[in-house]
C-alpha atoms as a PDB file:
ATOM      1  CA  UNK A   1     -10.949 -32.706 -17.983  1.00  0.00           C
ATOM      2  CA  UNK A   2     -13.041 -33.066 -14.741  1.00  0.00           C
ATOM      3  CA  UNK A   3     -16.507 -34.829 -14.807  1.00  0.00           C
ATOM      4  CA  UNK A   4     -18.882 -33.571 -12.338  1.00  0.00           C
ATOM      5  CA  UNK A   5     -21.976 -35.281 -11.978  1.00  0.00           C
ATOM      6  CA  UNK A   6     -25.250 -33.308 -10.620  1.00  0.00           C
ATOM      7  CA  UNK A   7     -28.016 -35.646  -9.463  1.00  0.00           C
ATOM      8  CA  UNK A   8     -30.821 -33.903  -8.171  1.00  0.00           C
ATOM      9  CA  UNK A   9     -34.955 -32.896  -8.814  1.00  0.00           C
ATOM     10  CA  UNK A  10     -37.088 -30.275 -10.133  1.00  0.00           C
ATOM     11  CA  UNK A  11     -34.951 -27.371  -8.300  1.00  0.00           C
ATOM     12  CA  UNK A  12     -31.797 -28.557 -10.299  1.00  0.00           C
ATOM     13  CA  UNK A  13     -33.861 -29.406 -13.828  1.00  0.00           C
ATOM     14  CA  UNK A  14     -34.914 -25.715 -13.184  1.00  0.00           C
ATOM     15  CA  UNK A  15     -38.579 -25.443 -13.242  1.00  0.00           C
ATOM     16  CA  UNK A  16     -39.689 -21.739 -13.385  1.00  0.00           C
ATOM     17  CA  UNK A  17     -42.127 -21.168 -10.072  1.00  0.00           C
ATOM     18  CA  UNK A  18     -45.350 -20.853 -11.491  1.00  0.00           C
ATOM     19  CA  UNK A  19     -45.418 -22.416 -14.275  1.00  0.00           C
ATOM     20  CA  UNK A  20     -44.003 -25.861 -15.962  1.00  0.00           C
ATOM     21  CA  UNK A  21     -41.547 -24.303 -18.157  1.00  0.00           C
ATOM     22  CA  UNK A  22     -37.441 -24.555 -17.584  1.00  0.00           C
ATOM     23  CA  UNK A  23     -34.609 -22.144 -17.211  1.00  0.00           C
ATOM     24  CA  UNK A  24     -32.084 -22.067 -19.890  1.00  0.00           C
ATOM     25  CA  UNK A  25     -29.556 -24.365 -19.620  1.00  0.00           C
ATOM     26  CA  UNK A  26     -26.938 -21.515 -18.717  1.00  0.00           C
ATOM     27  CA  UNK A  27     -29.125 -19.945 -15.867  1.00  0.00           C
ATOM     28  CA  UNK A  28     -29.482 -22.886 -13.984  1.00  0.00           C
ATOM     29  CA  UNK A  29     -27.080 -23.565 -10.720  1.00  0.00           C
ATOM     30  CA  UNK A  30     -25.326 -26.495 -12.504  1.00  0.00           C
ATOM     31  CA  UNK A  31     -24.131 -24.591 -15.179  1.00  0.00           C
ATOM     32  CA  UNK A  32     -23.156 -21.088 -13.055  1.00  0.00           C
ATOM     33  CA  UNK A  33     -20.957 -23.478 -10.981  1.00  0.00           C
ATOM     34  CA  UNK A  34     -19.176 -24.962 -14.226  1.00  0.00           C
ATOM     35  CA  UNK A  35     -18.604 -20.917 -15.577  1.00  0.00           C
ATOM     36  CA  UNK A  36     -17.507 -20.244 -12.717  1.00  0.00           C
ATOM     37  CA  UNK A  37     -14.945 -23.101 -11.823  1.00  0.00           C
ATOM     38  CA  UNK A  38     -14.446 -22.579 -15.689  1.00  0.00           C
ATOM     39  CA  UNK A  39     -12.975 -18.691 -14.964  1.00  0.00           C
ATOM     40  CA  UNK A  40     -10.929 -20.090 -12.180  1.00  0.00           C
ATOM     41  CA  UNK A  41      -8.701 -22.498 -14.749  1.00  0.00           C
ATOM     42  CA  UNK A  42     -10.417 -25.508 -13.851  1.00  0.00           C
ATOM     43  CA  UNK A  43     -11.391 -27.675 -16.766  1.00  0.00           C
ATOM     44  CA  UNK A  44     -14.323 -29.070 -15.768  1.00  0.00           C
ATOM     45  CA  UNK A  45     -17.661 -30.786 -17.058  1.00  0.00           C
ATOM     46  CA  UNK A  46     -20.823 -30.419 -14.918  1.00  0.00           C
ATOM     47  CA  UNK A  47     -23.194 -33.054 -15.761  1.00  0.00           C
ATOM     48  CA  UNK A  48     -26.858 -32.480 -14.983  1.00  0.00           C
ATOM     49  CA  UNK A  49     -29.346 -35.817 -14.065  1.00  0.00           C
ATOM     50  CA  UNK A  50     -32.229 -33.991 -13.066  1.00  0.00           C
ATOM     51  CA  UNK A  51     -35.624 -35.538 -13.009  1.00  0.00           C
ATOM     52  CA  UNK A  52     -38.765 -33.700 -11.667  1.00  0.00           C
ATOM     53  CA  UNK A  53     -40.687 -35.619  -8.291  1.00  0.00           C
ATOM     54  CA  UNK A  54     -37.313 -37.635  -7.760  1.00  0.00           C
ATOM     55  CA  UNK A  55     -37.344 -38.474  -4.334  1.00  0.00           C
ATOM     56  CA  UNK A  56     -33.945 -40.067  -2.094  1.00  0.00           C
ATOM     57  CA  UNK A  57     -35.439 -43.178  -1.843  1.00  0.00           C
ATOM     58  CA  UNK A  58     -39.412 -43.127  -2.285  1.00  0.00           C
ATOM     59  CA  UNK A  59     -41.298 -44.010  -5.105  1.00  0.00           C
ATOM     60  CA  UNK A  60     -44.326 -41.796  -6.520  1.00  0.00           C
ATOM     61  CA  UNK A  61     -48.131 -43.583  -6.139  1.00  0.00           C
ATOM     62  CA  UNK A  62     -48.545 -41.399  -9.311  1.00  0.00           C
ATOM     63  CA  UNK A  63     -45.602 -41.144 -11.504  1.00  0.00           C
ATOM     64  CA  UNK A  64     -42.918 -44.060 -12.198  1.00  0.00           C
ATOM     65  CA  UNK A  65     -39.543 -43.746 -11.787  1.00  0.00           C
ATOM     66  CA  UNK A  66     -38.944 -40.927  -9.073  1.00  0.00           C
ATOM     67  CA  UNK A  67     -37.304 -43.383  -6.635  1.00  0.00           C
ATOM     68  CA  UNK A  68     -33.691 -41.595  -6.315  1.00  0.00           C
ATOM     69  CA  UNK A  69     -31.951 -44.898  -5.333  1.00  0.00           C
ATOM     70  CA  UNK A  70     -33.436 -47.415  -8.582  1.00  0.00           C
ATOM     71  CA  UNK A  71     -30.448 -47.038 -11.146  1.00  0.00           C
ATOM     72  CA  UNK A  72     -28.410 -44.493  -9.595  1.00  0.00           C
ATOM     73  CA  UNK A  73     -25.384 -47.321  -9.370  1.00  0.00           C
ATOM     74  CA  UNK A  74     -25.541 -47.314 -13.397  1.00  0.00           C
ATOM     75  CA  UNK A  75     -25.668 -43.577 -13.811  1.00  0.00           C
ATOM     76  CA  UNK A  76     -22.252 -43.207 -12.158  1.00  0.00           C
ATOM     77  CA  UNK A  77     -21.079 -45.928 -14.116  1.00  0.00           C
ATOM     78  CA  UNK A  78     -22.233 -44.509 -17.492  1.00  0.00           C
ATOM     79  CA  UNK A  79     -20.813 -41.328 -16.625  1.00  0.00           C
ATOM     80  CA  UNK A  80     -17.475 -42.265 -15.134  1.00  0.00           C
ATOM     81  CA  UNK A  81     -14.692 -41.341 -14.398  1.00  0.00           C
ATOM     82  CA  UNK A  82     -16.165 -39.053 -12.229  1.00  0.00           C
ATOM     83  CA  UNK A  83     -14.227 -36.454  -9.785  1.00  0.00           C
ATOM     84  CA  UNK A  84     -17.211 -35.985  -7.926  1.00  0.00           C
ATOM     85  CA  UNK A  85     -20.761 -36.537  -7.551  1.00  0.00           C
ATOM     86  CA  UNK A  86     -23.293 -34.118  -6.280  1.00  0.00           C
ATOM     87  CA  UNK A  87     -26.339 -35.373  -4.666  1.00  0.00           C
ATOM     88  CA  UNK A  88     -29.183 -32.301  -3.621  1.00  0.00           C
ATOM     89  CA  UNK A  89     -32.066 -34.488  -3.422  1.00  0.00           C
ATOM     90  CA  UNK A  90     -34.837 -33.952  -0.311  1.00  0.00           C
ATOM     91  CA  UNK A  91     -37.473 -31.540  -1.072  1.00  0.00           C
ATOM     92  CA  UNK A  92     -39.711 -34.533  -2.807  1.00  0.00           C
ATOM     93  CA  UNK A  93     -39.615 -36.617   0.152  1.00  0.00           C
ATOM     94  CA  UNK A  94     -41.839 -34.247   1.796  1.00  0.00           C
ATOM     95  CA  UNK A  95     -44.799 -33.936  -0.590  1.00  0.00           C
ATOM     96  CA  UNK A  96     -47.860 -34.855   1.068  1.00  0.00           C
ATOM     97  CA  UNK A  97     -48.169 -38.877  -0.167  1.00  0.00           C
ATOM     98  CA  UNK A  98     -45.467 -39.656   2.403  1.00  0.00           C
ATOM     99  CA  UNK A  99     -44.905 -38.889   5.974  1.00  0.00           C
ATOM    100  CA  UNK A 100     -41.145 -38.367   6.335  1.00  0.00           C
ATOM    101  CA  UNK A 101     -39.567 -35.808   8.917  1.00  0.00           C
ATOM    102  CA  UNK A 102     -35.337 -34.490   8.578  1.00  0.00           C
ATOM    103  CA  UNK A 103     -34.527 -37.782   9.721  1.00  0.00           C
ATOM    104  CA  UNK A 104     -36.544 -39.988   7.199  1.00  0.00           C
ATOM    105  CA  UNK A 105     -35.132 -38.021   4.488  1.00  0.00           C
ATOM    106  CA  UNK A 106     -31.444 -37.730   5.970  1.00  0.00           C
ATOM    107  CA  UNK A 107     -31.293 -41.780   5.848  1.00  0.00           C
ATOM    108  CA  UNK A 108     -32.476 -41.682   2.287  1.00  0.00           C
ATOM    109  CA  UNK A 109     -29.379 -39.702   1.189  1.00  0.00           C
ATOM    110  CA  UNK A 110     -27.377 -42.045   3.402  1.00  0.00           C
ATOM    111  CA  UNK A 111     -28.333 -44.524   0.596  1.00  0.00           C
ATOM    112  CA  UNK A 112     -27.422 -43.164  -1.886  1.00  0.00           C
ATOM    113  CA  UNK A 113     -24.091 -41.990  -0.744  1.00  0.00           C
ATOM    114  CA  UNK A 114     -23.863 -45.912   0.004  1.00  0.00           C
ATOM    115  CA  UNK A 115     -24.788 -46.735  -4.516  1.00  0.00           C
ATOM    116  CA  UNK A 116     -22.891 -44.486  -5.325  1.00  0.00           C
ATOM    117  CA  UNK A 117     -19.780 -45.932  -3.531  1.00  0.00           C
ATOM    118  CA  UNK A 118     -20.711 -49.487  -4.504  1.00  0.00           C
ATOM    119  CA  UNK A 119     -20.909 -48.522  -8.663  1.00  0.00           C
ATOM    120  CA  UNK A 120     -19.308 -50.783 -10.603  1.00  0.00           C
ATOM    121  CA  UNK A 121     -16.781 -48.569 -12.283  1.00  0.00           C
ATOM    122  CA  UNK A 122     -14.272 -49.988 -14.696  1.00  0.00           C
ATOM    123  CA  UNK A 123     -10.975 -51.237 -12.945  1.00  0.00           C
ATOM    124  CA  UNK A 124      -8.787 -48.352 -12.472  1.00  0.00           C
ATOM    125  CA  UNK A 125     -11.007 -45.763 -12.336  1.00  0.00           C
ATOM    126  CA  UNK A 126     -11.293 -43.285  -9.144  1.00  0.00           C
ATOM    127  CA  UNK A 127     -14.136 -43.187  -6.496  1.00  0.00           C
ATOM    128  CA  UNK A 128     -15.680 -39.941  -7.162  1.00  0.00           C
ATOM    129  CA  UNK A 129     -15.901 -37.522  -3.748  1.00  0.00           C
ATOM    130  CA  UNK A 130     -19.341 -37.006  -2.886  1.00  0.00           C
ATOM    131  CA  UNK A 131     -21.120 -33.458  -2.256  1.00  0.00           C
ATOM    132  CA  UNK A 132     -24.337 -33.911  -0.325  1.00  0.00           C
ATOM    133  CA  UNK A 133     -26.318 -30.363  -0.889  1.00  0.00           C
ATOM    134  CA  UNK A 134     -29.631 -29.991   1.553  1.00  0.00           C
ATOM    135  CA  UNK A 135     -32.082 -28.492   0.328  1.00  0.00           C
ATOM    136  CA  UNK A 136     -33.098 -25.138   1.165  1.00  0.00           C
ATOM    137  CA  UNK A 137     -36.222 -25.422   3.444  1.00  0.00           C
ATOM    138  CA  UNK A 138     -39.755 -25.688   1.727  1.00  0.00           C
ATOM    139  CA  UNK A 139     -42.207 -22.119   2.526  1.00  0.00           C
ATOM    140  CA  UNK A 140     -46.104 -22.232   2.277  1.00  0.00           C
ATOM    141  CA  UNK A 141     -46.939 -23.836  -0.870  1.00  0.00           C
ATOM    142  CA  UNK A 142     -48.565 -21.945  -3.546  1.00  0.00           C
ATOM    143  CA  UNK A 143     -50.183 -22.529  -6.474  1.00  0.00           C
ATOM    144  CA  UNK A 144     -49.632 -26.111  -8.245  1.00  0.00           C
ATOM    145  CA  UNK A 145     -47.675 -27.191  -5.285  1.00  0.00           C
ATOM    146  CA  UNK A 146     -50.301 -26.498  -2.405  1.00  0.00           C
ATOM    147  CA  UNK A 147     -51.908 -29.681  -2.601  1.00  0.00           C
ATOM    148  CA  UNK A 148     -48.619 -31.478  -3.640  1.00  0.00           C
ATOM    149  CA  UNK A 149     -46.664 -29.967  -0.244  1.00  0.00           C
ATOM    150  CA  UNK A 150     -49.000 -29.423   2.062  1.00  0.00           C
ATOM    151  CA  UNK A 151     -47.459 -30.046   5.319  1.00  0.00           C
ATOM    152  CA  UNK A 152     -44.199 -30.482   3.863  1.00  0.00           C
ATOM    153  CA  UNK A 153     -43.075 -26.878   5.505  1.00  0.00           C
ATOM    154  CA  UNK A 154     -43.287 -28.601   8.606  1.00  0.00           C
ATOM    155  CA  UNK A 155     -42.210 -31.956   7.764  1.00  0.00           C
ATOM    156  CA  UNK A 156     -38.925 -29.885   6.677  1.00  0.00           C
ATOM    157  CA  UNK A 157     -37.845 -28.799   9.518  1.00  0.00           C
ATOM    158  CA  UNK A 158     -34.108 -29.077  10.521  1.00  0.00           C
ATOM    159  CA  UNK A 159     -33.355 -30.534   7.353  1.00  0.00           C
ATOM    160  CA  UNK A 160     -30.274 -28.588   7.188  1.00  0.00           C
ATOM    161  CA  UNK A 161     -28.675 -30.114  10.249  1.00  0.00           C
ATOM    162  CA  UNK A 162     -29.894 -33.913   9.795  1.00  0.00           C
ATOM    163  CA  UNK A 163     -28.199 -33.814   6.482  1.00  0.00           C
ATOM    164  CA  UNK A 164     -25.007 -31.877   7.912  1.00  0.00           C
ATOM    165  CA  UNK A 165     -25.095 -35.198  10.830  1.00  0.00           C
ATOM    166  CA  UNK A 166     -25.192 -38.017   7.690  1.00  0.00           C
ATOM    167  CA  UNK A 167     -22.385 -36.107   5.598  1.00  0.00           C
ATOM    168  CA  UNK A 168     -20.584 -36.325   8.197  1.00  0.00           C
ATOM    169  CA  UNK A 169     -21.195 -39.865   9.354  1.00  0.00           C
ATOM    170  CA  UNK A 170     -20.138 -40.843   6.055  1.00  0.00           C
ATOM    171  CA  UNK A 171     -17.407 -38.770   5.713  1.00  0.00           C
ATOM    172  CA  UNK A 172     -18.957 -36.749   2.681  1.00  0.00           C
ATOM    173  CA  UNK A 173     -18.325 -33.296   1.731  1.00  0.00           C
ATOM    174  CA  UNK A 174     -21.951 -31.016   3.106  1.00  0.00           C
ATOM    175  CA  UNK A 175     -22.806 -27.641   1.729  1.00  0.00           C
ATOM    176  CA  UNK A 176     -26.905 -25.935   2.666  1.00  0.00           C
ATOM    177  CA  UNK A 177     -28.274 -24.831   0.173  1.00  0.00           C
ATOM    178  CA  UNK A 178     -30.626 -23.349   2.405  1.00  0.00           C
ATOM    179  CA  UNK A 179     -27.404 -20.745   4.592  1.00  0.00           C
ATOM    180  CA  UNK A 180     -27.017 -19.245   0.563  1.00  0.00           C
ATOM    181  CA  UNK A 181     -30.413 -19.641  -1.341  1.00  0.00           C
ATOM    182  CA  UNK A 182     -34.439 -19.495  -0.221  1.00  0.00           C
ATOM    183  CA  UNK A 183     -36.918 -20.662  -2.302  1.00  0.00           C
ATOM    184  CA  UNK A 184     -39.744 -19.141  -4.317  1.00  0.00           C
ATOM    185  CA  UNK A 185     -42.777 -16.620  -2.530  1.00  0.00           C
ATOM    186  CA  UNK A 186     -44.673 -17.938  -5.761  1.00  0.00           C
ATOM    187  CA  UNK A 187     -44.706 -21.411  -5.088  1.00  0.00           C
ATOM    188  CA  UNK A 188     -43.042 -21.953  -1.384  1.00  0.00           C
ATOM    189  CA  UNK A 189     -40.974 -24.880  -3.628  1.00  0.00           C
ATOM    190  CA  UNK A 190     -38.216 -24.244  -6.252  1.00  0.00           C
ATOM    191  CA  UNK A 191     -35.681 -22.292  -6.992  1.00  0.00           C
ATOM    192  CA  UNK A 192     -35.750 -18.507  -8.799  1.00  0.00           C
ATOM    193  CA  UNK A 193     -33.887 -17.631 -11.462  1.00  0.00           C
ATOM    194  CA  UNK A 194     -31.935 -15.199  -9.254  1.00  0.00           C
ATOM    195  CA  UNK A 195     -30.991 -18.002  -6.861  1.00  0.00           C
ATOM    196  CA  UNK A 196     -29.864 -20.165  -9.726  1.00  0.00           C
ATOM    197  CA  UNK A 197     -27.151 -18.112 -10.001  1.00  0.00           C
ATOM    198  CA  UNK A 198     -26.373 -17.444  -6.164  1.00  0.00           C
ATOM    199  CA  UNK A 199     -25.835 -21.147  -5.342  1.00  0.00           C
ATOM    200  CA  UNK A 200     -23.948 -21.594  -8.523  1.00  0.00           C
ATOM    201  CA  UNK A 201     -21.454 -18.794  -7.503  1.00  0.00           C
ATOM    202  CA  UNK A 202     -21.610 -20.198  -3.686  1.00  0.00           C
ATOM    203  CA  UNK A 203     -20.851 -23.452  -4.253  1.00  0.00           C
ATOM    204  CA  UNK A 204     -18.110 -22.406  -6.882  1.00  0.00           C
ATOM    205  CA  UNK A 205     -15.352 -22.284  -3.863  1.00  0.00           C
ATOM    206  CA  UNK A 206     -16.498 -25.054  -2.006  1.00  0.00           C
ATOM    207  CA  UNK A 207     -16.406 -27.531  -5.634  1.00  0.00           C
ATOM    208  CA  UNK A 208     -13.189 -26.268  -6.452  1.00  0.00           C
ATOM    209  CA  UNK A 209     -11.413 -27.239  -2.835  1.00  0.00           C
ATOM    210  CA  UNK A 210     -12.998 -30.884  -3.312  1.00  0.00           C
ATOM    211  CA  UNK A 211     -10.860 -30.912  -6.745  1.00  0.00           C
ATOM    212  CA  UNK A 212      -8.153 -29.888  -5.715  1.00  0.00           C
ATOM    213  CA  UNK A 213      -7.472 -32.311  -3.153  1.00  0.00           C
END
């Protein structure tokens, strides 16, 4: 069996726009892609580390423990072996406590593409391939998330292409979210339970090449 390991934020955890509750375990993107690798023959596992507010590499002045980067080394170590690791992380760096642009955010993935290559994984164990996923871009905030985001639509921009330029610095595997997927009208931020299931079934092909080489 395959290990896959998804570390990402609220838009992977599967918040439902508009309110605090969570999609069903089966309806959110993680676990479309491991049906759908699943119907292809591919005997995979698709584990989900998903915390809400986790940034790349900020910490929260409010909440503890959102800083993407703090423990990440250990999390690929509990998990491994690993085939691959899948890092969408992003949209959190743009809330309105920090001041980050594309770029800022782009050189916080860069990190942790960097842990995750430096886990200390039992001798003999393989390097997992890395997936880098940006984000699909942030609309006008509503609800709960207009003070939380405002300016981050702005903030956003070209997020797409500065992660596309890191990925492929470092040699990772890239896939935008935001070419398949668009976020919420009800709360300019996460995902829909409709677009759960389109980036599970679009990243399905794209998962399933990395395995196989």
């Amino acid at each position: 069996m395959e290990h896959l390991l998804v570390y990402g934020d609220s838009l992977t955890w599967g918040i439902i726009p508009g309110t605090r509750q969570r999609l069903a375990p089966e309806r959110r993107w993680p676990l479309v892609l491991e049906r759908e690798l699943r119907q292809q023959g591919r005997d995979v596992r698709v584990i989900e580390d998903c915390l809400n507010g986790r940034r790349t590499v900020w910490e929260d002045p409010f909440k503890a423990g959102r800083n993407g980067l703090t423990g990440l080394e250990q999390r690929i170590e509990v998990n491994s072996p690993l085939a691959l690791v899948v890092l969408m992380l992003g949209t959190n760096d743009f809330q309105s406590v920090h001041q980050n642009g594309a770029w800022q955010s782009s050189q916080g993935v860069a990190a942790l593409v960097r842990a995750v290559r430096r886990a200390p994984i039992e001798p003999g164990m393989p390097a997992p391939r890395i997936l880098v996923i940006a984000p699909p871009p942030i609309r006008t905030p509503g609800g709960e998330m207009t003070e939380k985001f405002a300016g981050g639509r702005e903030r956003s921009v070209g997020v797409g292409e500065a992660f596309r330029r890191v990925a492929a610095e470092l040699e990772c595997a890239f896939f935008d979210a935001g070419e398949v997927v668009h976020v919420s009208a009800l709360d300019g931020v996460h995902l829909d339970a409709d677009q759960h299931d389109v980036l599970g079934r679009a990243l399905a092909p794209a998962v399933a090449s990395l395995l196989a080489t």
